[in-house]
PDB file of N, CA and C in Angstrom:
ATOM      1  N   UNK A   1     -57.640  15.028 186.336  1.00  0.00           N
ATOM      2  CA  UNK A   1     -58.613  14.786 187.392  1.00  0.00           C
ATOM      3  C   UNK A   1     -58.740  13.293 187.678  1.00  0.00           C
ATOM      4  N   UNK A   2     -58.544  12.152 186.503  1.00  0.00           N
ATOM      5  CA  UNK A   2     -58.687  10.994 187.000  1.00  0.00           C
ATOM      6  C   UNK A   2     -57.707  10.629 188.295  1.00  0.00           C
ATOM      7  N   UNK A   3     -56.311  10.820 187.857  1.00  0.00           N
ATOM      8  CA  UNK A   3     -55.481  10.345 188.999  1.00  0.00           C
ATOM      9  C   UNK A   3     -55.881  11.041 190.234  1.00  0.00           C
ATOM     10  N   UNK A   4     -56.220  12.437 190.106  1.00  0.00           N
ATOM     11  CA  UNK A   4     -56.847  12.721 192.222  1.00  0.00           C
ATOM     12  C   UNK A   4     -57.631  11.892 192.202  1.00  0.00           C
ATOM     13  N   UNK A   5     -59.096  11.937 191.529  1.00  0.00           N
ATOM     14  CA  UNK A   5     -59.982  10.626 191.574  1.00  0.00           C
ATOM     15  C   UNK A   5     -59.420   9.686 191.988  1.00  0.00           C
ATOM     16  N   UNK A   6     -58.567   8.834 191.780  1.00  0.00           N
ATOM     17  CA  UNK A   6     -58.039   7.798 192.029  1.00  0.00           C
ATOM     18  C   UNK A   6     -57.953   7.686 193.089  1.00  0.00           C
ATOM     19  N   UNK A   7     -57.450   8.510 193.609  1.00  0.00           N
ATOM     20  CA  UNK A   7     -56.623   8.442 195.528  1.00  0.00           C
ATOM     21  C   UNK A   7     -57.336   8.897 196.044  1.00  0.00           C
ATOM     22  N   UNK A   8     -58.422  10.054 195.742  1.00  0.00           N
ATOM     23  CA  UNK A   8     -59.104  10.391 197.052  1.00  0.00           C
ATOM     24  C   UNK A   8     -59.881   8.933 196.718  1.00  0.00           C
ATOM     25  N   UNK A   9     -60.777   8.331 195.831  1.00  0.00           N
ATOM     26  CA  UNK A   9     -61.546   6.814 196.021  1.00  0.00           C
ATOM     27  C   UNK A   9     -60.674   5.813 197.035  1.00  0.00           C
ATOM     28  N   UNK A  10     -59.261   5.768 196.547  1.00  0.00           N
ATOM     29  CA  UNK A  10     -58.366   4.879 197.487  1.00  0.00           C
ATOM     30  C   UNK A  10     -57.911   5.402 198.724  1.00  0.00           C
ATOM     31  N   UNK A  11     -57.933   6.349 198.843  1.00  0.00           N
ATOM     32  CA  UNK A  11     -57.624   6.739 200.555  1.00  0.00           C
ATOM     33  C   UNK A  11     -58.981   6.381 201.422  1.00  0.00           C
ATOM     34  N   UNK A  12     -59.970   7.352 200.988  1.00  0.00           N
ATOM     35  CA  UNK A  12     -61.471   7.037 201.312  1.00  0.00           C
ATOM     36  C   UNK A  12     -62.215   6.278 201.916  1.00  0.00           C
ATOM     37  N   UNK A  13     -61.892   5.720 200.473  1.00  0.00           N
ATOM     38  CA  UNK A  13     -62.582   4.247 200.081  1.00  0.00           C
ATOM     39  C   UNK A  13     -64.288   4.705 200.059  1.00  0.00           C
ATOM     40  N   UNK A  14     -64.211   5.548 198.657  1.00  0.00           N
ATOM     41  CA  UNK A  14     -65.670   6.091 198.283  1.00  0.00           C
ATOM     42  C   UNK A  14     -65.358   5.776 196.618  1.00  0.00           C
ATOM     43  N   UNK A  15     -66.532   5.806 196.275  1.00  0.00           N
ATOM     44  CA  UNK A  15     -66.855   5.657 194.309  1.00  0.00           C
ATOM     45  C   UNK A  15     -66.169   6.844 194.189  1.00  0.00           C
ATOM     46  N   UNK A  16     -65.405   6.601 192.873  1.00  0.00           N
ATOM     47  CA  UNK A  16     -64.367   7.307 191.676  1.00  0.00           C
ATOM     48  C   UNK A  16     -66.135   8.402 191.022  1.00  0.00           C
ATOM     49  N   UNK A  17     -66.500   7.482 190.772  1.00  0.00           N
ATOM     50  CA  UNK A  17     -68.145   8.483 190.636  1.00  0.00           C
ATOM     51  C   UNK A  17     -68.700   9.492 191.141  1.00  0.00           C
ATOM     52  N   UNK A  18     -68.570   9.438 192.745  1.00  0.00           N
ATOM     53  CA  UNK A  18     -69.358  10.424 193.006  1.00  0.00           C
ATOM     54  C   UNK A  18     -68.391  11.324 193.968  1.00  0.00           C
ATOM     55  N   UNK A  19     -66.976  11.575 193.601  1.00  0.00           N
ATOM     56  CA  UNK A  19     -66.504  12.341 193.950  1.00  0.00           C
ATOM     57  C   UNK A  19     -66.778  13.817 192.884  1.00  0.00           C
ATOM     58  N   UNK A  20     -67.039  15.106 193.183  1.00  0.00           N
ATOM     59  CA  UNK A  20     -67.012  16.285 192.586  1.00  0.00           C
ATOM     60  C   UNK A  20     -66.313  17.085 193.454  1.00  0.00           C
ATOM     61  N   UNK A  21     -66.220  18.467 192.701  1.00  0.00           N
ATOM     62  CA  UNK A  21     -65.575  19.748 193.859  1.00  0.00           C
ATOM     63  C   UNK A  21     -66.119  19.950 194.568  1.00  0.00           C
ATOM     64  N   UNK A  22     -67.500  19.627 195.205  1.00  0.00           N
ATOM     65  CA  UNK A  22     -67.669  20.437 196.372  1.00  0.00           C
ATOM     66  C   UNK A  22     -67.702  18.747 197.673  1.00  0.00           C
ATOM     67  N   UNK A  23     -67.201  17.934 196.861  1.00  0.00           N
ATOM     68  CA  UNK A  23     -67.029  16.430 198.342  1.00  0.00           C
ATOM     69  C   UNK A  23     -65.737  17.018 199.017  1.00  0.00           C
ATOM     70  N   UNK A  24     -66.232  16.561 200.161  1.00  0.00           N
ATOM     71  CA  UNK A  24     -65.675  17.452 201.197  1.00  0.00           C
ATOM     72  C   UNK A  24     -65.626  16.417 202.646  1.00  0.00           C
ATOM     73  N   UNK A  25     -64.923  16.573 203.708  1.00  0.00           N
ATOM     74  CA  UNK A  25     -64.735  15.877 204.854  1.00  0.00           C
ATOM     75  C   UNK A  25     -66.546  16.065 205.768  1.00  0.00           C
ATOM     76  N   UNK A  26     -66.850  17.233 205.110  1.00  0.00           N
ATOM     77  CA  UNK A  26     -68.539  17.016 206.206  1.00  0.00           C
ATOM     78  C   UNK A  26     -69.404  16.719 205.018  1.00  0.00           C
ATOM     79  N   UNK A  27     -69.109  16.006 204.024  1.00  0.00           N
ATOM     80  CA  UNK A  27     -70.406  15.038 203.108  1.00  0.00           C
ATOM     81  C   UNK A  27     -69.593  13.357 202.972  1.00  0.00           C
ATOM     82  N   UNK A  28     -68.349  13.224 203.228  1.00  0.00           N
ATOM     83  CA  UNK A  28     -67.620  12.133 203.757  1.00  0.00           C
ATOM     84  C   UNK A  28     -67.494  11.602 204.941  1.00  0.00           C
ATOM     85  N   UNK A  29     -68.031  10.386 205.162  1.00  0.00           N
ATOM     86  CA  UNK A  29     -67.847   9.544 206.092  1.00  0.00           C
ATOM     87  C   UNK A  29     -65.904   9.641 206.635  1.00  0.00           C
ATOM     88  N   UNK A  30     -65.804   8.619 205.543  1.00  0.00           N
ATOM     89  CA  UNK A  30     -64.461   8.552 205.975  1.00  0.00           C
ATOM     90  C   UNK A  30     -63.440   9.706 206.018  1.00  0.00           C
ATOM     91  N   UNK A  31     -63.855  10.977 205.584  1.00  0.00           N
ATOM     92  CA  UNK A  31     -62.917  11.484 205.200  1.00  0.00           C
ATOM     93  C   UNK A  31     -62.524  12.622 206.462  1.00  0.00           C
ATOM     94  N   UNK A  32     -61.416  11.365 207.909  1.00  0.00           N
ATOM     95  CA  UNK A  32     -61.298  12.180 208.682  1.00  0.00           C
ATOM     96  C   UNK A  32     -59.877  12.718 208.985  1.00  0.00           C
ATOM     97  N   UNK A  33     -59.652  13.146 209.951  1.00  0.00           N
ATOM     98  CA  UNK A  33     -58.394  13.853 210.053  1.00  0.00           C
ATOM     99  C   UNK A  33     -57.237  12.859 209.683  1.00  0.00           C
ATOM    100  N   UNK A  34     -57.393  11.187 210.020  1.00  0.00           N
ATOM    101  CA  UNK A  34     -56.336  10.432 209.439  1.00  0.00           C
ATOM    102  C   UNK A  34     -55.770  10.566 208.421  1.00  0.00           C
ATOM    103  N   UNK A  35     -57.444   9.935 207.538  1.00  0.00           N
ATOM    104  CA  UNK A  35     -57.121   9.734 206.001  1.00  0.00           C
ATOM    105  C   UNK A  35     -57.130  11.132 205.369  1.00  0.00           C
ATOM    106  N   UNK A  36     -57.283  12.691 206.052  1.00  0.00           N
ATOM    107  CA  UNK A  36     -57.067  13.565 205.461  1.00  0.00           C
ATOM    108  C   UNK A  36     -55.201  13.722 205.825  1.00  0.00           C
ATOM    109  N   UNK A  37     -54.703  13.292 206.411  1.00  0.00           N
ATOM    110  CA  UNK A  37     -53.030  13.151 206.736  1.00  0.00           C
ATOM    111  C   UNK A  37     -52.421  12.351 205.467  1.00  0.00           C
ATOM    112  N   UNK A  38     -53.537  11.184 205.627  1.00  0.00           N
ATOM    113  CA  UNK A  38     -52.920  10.140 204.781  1.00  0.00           C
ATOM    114  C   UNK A  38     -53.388  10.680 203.023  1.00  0.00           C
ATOM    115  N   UNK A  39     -54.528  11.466 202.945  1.00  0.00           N
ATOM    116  CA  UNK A  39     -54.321  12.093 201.612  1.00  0.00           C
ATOM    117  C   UNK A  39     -53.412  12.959 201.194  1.00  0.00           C
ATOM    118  N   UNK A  40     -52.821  14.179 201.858  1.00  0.00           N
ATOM    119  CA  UNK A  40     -51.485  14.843 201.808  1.00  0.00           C
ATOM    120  C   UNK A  40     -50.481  14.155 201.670  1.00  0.00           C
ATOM    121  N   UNK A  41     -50.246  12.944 202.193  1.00  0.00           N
ATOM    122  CA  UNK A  41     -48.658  12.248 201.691  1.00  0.00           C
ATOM    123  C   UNK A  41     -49.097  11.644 200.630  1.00  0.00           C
ATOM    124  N   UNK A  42     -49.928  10.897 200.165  1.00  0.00           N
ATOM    125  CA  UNK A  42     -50.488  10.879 198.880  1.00  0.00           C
ATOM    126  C   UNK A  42     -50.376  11.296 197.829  1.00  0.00           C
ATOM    127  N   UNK A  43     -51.015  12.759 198.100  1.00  0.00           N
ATOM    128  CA  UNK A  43     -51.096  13.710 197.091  1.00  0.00           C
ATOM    129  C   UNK A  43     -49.337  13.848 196.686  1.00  0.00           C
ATOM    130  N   UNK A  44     -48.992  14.501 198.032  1.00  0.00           N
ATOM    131  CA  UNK A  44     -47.449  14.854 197.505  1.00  0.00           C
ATOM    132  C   UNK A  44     -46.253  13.530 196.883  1.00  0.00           C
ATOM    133  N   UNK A  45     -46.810  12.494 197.252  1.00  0.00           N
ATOM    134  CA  UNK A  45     -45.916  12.177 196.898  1.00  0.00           C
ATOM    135  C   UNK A  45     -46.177  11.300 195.106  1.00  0.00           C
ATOM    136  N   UNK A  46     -47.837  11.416 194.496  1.00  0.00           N
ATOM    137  CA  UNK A  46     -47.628  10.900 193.526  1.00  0.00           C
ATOM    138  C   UNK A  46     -48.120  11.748 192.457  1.00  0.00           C
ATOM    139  N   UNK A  47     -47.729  13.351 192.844  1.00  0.00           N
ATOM    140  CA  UNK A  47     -47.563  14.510 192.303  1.00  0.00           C
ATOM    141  C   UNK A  47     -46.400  14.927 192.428  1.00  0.00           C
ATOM    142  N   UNK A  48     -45.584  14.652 193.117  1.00  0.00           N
ATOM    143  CA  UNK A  48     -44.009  15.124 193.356  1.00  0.00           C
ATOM    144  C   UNK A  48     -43.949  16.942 193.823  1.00  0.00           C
ATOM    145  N   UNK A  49     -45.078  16.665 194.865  1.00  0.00           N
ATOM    146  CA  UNK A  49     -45.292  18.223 195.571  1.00  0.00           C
ATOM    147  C   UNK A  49     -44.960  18.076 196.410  1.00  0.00           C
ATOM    148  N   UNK A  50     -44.772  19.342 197.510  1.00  0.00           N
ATOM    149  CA  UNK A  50     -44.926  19.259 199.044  1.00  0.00           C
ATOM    150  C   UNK A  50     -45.312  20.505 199.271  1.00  0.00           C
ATOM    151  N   UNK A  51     -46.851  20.195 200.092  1.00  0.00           N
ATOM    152  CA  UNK A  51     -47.693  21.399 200.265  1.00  0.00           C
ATOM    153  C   UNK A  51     -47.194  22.118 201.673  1.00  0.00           C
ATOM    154  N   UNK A  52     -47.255  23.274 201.598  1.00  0.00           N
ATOM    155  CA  UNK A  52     -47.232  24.270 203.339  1.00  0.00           C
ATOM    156  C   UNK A  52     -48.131  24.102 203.870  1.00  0.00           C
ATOM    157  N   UNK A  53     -48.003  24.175 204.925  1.00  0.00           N
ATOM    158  CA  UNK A  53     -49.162  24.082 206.236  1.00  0.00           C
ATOM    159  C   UNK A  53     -50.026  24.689 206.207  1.00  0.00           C
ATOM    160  N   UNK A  54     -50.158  26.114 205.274  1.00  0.00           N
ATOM    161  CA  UNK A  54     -51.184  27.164 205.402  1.00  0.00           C
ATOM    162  C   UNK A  54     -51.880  26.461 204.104  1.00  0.00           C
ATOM    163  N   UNK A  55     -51.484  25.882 202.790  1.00  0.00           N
ATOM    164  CA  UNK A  55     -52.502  25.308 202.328  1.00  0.00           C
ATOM    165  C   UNK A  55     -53.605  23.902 202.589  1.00  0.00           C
ATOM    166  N   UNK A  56     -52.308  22.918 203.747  1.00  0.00           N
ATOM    167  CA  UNK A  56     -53.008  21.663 203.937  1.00  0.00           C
ATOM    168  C   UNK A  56     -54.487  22.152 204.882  1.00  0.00           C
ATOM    169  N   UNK A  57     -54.255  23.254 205.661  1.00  0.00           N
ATOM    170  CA  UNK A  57     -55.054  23.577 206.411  1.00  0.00           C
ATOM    171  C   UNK A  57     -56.098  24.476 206.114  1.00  0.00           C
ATOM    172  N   UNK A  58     -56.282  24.962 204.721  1.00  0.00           N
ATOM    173  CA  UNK A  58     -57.509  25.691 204.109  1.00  0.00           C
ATOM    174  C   UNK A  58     -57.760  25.306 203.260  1.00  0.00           C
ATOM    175  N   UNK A  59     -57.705  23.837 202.640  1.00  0.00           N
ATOM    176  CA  UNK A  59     -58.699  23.034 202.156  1.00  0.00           C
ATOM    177  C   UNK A  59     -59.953  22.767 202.662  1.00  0.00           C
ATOM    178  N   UNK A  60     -60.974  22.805 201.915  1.00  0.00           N
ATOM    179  CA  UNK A  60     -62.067  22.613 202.622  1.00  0.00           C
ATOM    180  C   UNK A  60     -62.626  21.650 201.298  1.00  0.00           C
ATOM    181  N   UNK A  61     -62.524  21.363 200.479  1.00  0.00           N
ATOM    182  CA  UNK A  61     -63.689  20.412 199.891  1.00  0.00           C
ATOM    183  C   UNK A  61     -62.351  19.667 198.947  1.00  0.00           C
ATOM    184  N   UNK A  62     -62.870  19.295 198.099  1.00  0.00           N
ATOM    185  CA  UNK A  62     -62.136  18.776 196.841  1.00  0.00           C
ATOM    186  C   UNK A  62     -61.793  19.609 195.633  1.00  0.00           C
ATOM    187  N   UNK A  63     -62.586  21.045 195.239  1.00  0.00           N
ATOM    188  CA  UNK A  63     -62.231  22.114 194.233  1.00  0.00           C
ATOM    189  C   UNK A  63     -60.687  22.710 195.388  1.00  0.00           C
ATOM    190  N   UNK A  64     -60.865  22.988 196.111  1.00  0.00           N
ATOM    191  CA  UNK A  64     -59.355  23.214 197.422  1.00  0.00           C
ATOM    192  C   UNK A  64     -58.422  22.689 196.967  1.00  0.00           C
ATOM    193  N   UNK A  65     -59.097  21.284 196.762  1.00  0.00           N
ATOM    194  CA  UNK A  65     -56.840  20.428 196.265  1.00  0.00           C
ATOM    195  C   UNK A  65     -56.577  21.094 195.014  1.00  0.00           C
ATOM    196  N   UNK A  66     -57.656  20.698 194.123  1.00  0.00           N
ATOM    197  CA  UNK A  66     -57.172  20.933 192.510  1.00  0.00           C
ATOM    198  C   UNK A  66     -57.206  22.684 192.209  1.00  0.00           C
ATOM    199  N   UNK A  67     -57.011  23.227 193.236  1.00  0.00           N
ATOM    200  CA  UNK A  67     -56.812  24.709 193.365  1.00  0.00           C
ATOM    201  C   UNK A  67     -54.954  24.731 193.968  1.00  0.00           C
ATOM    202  N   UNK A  68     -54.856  24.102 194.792  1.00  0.00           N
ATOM    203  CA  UNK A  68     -53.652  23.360 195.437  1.00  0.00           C
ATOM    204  C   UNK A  68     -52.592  22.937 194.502  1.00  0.00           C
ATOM    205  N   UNK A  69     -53.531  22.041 194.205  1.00  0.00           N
ATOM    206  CA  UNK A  69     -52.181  21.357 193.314  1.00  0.00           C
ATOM    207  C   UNK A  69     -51.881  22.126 192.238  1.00  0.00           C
ATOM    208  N   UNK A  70     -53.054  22.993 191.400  1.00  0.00           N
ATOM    209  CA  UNK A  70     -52.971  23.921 190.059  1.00  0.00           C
ATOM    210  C   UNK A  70     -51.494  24.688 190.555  1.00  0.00           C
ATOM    211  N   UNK A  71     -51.781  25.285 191.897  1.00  0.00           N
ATOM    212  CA  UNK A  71     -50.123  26.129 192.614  1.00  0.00           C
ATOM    213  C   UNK A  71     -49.504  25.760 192.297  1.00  0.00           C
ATOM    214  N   UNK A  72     -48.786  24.468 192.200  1.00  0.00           N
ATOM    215  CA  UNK A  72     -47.819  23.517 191.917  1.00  0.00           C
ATOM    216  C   UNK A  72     -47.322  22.840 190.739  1.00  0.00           C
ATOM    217  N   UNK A  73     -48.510  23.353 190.126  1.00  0.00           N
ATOM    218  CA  UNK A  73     -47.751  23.221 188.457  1.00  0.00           C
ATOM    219  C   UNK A  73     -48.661  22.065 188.032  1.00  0.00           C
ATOM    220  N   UNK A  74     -49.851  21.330 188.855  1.00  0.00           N
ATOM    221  CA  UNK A  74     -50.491  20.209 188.164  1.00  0.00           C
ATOM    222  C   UNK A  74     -51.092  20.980 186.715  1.00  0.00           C
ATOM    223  N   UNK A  75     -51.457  19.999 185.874  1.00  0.00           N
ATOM    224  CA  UNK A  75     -52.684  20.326 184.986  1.00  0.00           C
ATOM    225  C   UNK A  75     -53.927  19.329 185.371  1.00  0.00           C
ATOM    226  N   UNK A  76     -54.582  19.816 185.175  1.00  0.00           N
ATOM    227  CA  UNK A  76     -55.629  18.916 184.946  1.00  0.00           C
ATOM    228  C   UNK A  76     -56.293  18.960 183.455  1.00  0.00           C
ATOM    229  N   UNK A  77     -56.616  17.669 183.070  1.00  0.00           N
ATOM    230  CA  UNK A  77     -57.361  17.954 181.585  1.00  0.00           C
ATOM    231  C   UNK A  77     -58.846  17.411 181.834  1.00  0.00           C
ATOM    232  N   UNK A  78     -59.638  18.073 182.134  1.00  0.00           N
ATOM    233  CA  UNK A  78     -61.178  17.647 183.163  1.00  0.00           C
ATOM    234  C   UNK A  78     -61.834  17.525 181.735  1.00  0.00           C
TER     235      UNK A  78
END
């Protein structure tokens, strides 16, 4: 969980703190259709994923990715 932490804070540009599963693009300022583009190449590329269209597009909060990425073989050790 630290490294998503990481990038959604650096894409963002919100506290590593007060990200949880349910921060989401409508309790985020910044978190708009750009930097939600620019979090998918992100994600995939410093996870070594590449998500389908039907998942980039039914994300809805932050429990969504790490549901996402779990598909893909991440672990998380929370």
């Amino acid at each position: 969980m630290k490294r998503l932490k990481e990038i959604l804070a650096d894409v963002l540009e919100i506290d590593e703190a007060s990200i949880t599963d349910e921060t989401a693009p409508d309790n985020v300022d910044t978190w708009d259709s750009m930097n939600g583009l620019v979090l998918v190449t992100e994600l995939e590329t410093k996870f070594n994923i590449k998500f389908k269209m039907e998942e980039v597009t039914s994300v809805k909060c932050v429990g969504d990715i790490k549901a996402a990425l779990r598909n893909h073989g991440v672990v998380f050790n929370e």
